[in-house]
N, C-alpha and C. Protein backbone atom coordinates (compact mmCIF):
# COMPACT_ATOMS: atom_id res chain seq x y z
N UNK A 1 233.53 71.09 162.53
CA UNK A 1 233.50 71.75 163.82
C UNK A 1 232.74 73.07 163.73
N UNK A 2 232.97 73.87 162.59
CA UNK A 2 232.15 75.10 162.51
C UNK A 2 230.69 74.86 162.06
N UNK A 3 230.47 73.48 161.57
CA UNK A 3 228.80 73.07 161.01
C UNK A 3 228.24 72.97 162.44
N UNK A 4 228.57 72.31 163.14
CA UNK A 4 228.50 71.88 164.69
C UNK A 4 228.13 73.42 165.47
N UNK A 5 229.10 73.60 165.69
CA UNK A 5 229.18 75.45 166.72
C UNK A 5 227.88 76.45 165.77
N UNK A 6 227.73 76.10 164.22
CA UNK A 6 226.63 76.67 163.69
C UNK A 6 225.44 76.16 163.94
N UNK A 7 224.97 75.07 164.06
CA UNK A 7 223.75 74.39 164.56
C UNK A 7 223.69 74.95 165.84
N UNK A 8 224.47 74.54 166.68
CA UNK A 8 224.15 74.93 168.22
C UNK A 8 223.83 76.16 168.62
N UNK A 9 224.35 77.26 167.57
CA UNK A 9 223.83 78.70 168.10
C UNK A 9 222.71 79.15 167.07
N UNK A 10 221.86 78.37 166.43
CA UNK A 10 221.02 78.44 165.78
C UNK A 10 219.87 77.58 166.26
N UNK A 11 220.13 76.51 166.83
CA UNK A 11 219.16 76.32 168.30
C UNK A 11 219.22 76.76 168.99
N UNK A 12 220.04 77.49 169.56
CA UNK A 12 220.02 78.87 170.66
C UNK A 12 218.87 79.39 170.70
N UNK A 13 219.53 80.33 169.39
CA UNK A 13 218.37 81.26 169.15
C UNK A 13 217.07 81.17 168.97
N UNK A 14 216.79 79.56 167.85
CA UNK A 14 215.80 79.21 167.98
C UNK A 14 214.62 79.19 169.23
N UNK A 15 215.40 78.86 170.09
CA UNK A 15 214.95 78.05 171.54
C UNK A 15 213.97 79.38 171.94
N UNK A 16 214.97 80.59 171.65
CA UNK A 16 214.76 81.42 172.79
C UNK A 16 213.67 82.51 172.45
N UNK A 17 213.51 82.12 171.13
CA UNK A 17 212.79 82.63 170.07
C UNK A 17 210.60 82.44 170.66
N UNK A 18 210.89 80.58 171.12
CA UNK A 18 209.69 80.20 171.12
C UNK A 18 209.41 80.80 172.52
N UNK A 19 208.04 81.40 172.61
CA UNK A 19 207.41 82.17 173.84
C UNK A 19 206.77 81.39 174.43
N UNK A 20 207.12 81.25 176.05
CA UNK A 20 206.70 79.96 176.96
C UNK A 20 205.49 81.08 177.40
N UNK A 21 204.93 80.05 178.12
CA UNK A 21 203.90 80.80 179.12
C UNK A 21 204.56 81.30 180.70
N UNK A 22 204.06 81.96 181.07
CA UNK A 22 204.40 82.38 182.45
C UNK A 22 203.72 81.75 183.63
N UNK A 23 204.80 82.08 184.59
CA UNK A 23 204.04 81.37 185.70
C UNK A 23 202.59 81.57 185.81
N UNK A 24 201.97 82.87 185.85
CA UNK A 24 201.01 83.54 186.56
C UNK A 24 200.04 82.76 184.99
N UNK A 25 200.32 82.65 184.03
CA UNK A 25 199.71 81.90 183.27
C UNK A 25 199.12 79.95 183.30
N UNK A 26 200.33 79.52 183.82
CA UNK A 26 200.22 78.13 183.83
C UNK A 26 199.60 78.15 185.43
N UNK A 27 199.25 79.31 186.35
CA UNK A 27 198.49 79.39 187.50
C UNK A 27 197.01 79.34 186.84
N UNK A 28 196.55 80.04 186.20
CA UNK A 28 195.36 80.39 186.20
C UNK A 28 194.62 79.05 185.11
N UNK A 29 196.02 78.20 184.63
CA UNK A 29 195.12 77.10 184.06
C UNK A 29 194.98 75.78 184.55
N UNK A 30 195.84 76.21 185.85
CA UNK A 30 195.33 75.39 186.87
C UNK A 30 194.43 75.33 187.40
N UNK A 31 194.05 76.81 187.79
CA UNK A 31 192.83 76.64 188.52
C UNK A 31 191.61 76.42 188.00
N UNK A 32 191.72 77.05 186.59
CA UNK A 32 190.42 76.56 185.49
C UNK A 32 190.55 75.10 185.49
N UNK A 33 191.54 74.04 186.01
CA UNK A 33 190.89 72.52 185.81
C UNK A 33 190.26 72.41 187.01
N UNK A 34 190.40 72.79 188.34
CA UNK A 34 189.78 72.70 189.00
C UNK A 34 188.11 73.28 189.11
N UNK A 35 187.52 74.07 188.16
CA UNK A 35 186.00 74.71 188.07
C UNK A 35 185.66 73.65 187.76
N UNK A 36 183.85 73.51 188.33
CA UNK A 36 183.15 72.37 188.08
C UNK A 36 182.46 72.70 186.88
N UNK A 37 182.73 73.79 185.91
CA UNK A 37 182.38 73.69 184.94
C UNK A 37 183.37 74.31 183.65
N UNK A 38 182.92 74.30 182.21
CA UNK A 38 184.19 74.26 181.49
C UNK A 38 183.93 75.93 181.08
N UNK A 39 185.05 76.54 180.81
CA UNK A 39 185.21 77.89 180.56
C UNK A 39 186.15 77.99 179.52
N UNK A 40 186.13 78.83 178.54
CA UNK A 40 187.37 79.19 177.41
C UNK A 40 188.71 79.13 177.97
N UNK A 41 188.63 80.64 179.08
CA UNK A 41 189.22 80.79 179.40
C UNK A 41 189.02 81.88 180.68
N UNK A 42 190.41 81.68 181.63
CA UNK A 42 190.53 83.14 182.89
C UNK A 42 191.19 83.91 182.80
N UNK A 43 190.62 84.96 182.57
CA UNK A 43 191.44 86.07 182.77
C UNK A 43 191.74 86.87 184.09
N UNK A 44 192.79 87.56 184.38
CA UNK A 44 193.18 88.00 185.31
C UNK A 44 192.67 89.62 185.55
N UNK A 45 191.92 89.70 186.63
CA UNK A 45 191.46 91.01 186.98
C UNK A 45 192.37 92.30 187.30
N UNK A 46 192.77 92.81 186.74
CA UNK A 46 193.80 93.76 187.32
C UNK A 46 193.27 94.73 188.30
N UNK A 47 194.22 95.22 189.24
CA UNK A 47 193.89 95.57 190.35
C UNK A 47 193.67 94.67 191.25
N UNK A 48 193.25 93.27 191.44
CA UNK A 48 192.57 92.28 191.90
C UNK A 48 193.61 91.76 192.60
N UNK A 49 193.98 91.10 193.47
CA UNK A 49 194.73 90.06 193.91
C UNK A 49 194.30 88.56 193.91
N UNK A 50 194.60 87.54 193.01
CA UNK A 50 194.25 86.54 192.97
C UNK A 50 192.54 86.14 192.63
N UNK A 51 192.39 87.30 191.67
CA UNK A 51 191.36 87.34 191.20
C UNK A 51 190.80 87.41 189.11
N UNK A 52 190.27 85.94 188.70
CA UNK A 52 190.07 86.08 187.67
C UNK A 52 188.64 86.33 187.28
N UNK A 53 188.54 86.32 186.32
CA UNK A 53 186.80 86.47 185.41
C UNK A 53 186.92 85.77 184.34
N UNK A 54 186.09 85.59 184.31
CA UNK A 54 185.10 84.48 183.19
C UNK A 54 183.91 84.33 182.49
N UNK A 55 183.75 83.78 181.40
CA UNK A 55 182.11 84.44 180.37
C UNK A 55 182.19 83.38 179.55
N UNK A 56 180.79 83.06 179.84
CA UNK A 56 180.19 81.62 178.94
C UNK A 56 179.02 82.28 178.30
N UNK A 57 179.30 82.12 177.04
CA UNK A 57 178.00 82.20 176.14
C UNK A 57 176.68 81.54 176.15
N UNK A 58 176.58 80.88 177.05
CA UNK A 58 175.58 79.92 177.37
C UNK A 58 175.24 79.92 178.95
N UNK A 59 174.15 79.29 179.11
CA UNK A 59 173.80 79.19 181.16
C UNK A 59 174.53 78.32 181.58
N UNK A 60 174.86 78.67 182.43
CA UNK A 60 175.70 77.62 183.31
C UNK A 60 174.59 76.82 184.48
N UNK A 61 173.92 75.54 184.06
CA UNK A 61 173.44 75.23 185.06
C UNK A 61 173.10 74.69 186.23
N UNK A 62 174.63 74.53 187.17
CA UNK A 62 175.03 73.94 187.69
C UNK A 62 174.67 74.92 189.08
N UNK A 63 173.89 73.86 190.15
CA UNK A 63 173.43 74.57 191.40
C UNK A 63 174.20 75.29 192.21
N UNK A 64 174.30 76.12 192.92
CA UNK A 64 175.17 77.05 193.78
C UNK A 64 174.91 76.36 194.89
N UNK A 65 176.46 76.53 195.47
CA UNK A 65 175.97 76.39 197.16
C UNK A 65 175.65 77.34 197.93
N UNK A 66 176.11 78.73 197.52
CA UNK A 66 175.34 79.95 197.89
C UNK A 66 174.75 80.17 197.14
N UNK A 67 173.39 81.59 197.67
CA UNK A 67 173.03 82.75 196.69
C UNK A 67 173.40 83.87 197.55
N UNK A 68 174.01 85.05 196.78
CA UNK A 68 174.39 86.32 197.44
C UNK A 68 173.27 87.15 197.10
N UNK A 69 172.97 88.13 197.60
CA UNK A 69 172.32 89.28 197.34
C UNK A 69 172.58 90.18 196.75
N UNK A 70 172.42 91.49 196.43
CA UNK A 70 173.18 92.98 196.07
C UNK A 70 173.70 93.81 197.43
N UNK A 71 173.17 93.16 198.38
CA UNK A 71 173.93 93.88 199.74
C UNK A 71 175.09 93.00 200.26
N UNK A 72 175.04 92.08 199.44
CA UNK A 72 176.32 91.34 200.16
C UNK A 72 176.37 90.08 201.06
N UNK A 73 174.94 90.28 201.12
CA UNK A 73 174.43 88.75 202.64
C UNK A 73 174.44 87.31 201.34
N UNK A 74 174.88 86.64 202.44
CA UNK A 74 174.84 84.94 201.68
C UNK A 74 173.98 84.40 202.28
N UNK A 75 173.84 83.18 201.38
CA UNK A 75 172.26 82.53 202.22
C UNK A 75 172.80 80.72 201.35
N UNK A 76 172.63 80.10 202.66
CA UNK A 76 172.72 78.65 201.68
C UNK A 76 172.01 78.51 201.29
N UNK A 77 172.37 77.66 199.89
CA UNK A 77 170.99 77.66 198.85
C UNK A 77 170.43 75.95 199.12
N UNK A 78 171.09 74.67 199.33
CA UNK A 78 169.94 74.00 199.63
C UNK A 78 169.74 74.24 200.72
N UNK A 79 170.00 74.28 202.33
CA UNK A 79 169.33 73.82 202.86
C UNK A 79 168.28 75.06 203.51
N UNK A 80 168.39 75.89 203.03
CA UNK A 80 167.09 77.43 204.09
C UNK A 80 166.23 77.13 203.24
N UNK A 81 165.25 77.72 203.84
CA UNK A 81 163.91 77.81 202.45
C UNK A 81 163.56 76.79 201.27
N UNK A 82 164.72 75.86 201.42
CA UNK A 82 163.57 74.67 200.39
C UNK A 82 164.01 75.47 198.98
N UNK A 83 164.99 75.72 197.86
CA UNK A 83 164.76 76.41 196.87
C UNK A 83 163.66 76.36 196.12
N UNK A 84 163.07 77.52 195.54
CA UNK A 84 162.02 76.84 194.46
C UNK A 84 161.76 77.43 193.43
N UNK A 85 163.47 77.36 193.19
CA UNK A 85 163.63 77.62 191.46
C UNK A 85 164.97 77.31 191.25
N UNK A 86 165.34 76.49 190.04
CA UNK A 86 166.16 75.78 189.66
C UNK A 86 166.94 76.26 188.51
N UNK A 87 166.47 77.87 188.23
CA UNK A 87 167.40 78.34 187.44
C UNK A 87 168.03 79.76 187.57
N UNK A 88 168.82 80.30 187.46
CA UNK A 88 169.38 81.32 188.54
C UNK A 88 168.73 82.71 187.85
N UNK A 89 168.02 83.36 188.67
CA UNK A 89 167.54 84.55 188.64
C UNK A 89 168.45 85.76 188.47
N UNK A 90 168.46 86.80 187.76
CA UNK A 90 169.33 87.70 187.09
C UNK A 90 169.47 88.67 188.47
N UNK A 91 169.00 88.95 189.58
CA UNK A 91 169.15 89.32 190.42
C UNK A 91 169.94 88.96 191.84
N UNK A 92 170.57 88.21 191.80
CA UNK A 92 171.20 87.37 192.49
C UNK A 92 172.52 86.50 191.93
N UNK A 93 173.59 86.38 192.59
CA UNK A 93 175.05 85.86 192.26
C UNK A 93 174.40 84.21 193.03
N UNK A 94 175.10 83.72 192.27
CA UNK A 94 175.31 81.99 192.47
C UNK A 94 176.81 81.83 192.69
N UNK A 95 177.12 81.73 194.67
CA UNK A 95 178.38 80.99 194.69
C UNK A 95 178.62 79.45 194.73
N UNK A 96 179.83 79.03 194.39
CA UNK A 96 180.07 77.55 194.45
C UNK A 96 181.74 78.07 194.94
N UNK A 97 181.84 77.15 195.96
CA UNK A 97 183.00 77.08 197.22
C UNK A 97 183.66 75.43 196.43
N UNK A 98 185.08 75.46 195.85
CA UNK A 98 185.63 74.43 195.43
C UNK A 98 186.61 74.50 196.21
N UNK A 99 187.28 73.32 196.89
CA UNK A 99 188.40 73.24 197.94
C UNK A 99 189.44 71.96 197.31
N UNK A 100 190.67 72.57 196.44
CA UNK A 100 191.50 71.19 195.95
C UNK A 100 192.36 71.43 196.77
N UNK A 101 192.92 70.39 197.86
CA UNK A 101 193.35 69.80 198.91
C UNK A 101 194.98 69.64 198.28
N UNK A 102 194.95 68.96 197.10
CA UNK A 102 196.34 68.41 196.51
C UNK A 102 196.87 69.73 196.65
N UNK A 103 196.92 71.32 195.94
CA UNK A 103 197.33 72.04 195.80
C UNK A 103 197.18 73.39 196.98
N UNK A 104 196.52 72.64 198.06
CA UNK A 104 195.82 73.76 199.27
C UNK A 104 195.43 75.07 198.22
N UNK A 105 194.27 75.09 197.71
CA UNK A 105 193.57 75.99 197.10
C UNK A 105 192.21 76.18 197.00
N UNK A 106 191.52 76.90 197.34
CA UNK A 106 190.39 77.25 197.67
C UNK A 106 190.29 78.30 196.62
N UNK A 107 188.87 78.45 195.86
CA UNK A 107 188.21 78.84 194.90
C UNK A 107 186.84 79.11 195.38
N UNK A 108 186.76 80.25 195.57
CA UNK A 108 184.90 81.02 195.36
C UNK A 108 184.90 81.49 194.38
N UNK A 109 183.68 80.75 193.43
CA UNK A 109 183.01 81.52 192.01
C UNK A 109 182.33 81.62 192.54
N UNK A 110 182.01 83.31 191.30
CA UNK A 110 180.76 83.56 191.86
C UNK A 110 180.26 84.10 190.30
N UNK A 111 178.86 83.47 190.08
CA UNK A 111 178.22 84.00 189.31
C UNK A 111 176.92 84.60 188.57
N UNK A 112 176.89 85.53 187.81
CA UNK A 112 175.85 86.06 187.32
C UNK A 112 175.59 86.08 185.92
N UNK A 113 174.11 86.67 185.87
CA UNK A 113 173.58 86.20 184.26
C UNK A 113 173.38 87.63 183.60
N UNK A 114 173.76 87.45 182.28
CA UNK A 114 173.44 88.98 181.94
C UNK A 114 173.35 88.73 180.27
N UNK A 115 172.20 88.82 179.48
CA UNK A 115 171.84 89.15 178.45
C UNK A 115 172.11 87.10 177.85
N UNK A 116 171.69 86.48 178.55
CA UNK A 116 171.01 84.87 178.23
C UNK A 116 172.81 84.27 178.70
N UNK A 117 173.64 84.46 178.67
CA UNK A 117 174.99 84.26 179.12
C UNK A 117 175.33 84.50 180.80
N UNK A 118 177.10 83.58 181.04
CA UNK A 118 176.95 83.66 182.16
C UNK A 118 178.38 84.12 182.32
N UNK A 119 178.29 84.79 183.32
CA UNK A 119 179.58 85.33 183.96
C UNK A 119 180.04 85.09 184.78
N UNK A 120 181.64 85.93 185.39
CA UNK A 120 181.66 85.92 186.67
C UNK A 120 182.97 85.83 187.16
N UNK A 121 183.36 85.31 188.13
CA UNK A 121 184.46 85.93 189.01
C UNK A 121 184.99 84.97 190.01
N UNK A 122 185.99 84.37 189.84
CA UNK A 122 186.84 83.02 190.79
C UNK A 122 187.89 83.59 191.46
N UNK A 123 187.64 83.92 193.10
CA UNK A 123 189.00 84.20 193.94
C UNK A 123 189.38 83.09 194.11
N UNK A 124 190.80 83.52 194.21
CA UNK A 124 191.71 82.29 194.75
C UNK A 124 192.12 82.19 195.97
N UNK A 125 192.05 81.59 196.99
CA UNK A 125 192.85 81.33 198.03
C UNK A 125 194.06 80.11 197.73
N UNK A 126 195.25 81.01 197.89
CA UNK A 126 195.98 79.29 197.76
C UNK A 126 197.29 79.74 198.60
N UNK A 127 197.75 78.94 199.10
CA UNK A 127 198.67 78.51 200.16
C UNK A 127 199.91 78.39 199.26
N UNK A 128 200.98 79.32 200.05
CA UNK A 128 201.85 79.50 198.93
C UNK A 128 202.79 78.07 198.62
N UNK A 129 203.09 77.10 197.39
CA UNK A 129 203.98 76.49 197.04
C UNK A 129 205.09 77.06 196.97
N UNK A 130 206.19 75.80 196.29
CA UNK A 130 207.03 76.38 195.63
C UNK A 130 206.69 76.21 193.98
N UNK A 131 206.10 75.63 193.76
CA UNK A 131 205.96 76.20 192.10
C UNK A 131 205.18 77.43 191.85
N UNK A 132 204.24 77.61 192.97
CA UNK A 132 203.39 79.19 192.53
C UNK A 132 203.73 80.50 193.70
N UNK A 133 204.69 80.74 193.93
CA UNK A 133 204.91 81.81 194.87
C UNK A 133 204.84 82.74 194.37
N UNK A 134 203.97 83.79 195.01
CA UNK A 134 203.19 85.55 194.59
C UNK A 134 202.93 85.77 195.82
N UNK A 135 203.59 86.95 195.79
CA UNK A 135 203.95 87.83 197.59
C UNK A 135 202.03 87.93 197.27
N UNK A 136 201.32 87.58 196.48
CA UNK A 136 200.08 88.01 197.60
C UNK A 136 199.35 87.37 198.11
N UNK A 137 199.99 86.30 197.47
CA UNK A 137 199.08 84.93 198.39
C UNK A 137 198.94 84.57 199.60
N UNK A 138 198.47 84.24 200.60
CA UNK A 138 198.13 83.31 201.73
C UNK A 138 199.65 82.50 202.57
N UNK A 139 199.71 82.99 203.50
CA UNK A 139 200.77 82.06 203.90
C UNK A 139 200.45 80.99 205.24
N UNK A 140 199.29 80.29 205.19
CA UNK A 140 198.50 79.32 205.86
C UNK A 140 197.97 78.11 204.93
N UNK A 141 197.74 77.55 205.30
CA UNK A 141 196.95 76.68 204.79
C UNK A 141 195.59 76.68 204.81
N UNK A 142 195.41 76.96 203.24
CA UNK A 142 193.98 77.05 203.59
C UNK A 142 193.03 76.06 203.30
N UNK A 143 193.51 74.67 202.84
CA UNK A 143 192.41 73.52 203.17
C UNK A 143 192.55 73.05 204.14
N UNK A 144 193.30 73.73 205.20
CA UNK A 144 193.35 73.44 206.84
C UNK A 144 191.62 73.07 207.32
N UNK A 145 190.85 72.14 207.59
CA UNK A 145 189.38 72.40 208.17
C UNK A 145 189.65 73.27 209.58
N UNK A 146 190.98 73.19 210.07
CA UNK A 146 191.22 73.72 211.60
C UNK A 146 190.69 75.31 210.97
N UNK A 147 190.89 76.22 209.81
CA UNK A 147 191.17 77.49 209.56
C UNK A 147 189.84 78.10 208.47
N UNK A 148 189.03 76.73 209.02
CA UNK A 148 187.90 77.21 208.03
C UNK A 148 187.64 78.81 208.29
N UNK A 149 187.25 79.27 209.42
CA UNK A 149 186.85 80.86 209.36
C UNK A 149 187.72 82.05 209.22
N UNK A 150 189.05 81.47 209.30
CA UNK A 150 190.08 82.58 208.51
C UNK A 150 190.04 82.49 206.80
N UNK A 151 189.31 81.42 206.12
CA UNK A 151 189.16 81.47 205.05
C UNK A 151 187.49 82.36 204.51
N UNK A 152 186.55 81.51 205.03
CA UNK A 152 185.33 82.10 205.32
C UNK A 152 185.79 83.96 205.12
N UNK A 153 186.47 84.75 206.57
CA UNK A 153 186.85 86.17 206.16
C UNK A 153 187.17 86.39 205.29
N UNK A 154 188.13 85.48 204.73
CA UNK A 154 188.92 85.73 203.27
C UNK A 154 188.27 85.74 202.17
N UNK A 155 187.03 85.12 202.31
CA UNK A 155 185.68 84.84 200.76
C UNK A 155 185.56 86.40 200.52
N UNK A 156 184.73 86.52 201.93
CA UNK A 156 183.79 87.66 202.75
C UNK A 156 184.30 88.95 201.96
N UNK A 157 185.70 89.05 202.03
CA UNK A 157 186.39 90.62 201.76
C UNK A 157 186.90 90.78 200.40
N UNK A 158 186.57 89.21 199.72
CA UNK A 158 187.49 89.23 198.18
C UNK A 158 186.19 89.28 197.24
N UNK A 159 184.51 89.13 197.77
CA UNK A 159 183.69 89.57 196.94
C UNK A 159 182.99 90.28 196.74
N UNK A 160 183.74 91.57 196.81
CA UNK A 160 183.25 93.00 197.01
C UNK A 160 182.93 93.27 194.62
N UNK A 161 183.43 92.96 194.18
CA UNK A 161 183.34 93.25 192.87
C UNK A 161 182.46 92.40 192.46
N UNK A 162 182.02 91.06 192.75
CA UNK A 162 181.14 90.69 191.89
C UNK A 162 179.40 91.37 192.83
N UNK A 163 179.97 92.07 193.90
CA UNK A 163 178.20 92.61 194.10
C UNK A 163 178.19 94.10 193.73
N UNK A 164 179.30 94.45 193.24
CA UNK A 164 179.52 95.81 192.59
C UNK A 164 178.96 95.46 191.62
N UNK A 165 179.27 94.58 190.29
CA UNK A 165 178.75 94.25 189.11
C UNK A 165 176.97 94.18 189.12
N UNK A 166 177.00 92.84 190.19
CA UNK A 166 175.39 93.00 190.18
C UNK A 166 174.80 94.23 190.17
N UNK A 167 175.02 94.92 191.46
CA UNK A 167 174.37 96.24 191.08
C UNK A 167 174.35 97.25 190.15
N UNK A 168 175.52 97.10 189.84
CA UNK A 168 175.84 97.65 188.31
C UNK A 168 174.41 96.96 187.35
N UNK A 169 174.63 96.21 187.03
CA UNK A 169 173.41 95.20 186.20
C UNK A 169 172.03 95.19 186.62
N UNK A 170 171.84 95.55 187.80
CA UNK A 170 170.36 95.57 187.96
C UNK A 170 169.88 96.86 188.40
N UNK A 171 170.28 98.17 188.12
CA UNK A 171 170.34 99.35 188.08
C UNK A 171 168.87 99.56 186.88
């Protein structure tokens, strides 16, 4: 009986010993399965609300559906102007708009190139669950198509840092 009551509080401790991940952790590796491309890893921007960063040692060469400027204006990238260049210019952010429906979550990356590598910056929009609730999330749905332009605002005002960076970089 005391071998017994000794095992059990020695898996106790054991148990409590091993360090789980956190919510705000098993969030952000969610949303890295959702990027259309592969990354180490996201880190969380502090200060940021629902905002990570990211850095690939290599180009990422996967087409944008935007290009941003350093002032902030977006421009679709296929269909204006016909692109006519197929690899992203160090002066300019490349967004890609990902919308996973299963989890109502919306993702703008946005990225830039700096010294042959690629960077950059994934807001989250996501509609609060119950497995991921954070007072700062969204309380709509945002793969609603009814709410596309309350999301649209929501891109608009959450990518103020990656055109800070650019300009930072092309200074």
């Amino acid at each position: 009986m005391k071998r017994t009551i000794f095992y059990i509080l020695a898996f106790t401790l054991c148990s409590c010993a091993v360090q789980r991940t956190t919510t705000s952790e098993e969030f952000a590796k969610d949303v890295q399965k959702d990027l259309p491309f592969k990354v180490s890893e996201l880190k969380k921007v502090s200060n940021h609300d629902n905002t990570y960063s990211f850095h690939s040692d290599g180009y990422i060469g996967l087409l944008p559906d935007y290009e941003v400027d350093s002032e902030g204006a977006s421009m679709i990238f296929e269909t204006t102007f016909a692109p006519t260049h197929s690899a992203q210019p160090t002066n300019v952010i490349w967004r890609n708009i990902v919308i996973n429906k299963r989890d109502k979550r919306v993702l703008c990356i946005d990225r830039l190139i700096h010294n042959g590598g690629t960077f950059g910056y994934v807001y989250v929009l996501q509609s609060e669950t119950a497995q991921y609730s954070d007072s700062g999330t969204f309380h709509w749905d945002v793969s609603n198509p009814k709410l596309l332009l309350n999301v649209s605002d929501a891109i608009e005002g959450m990518s103020e840092l990656s055109v800070e960076t650019l300009n930072a970089l092309t200074k």
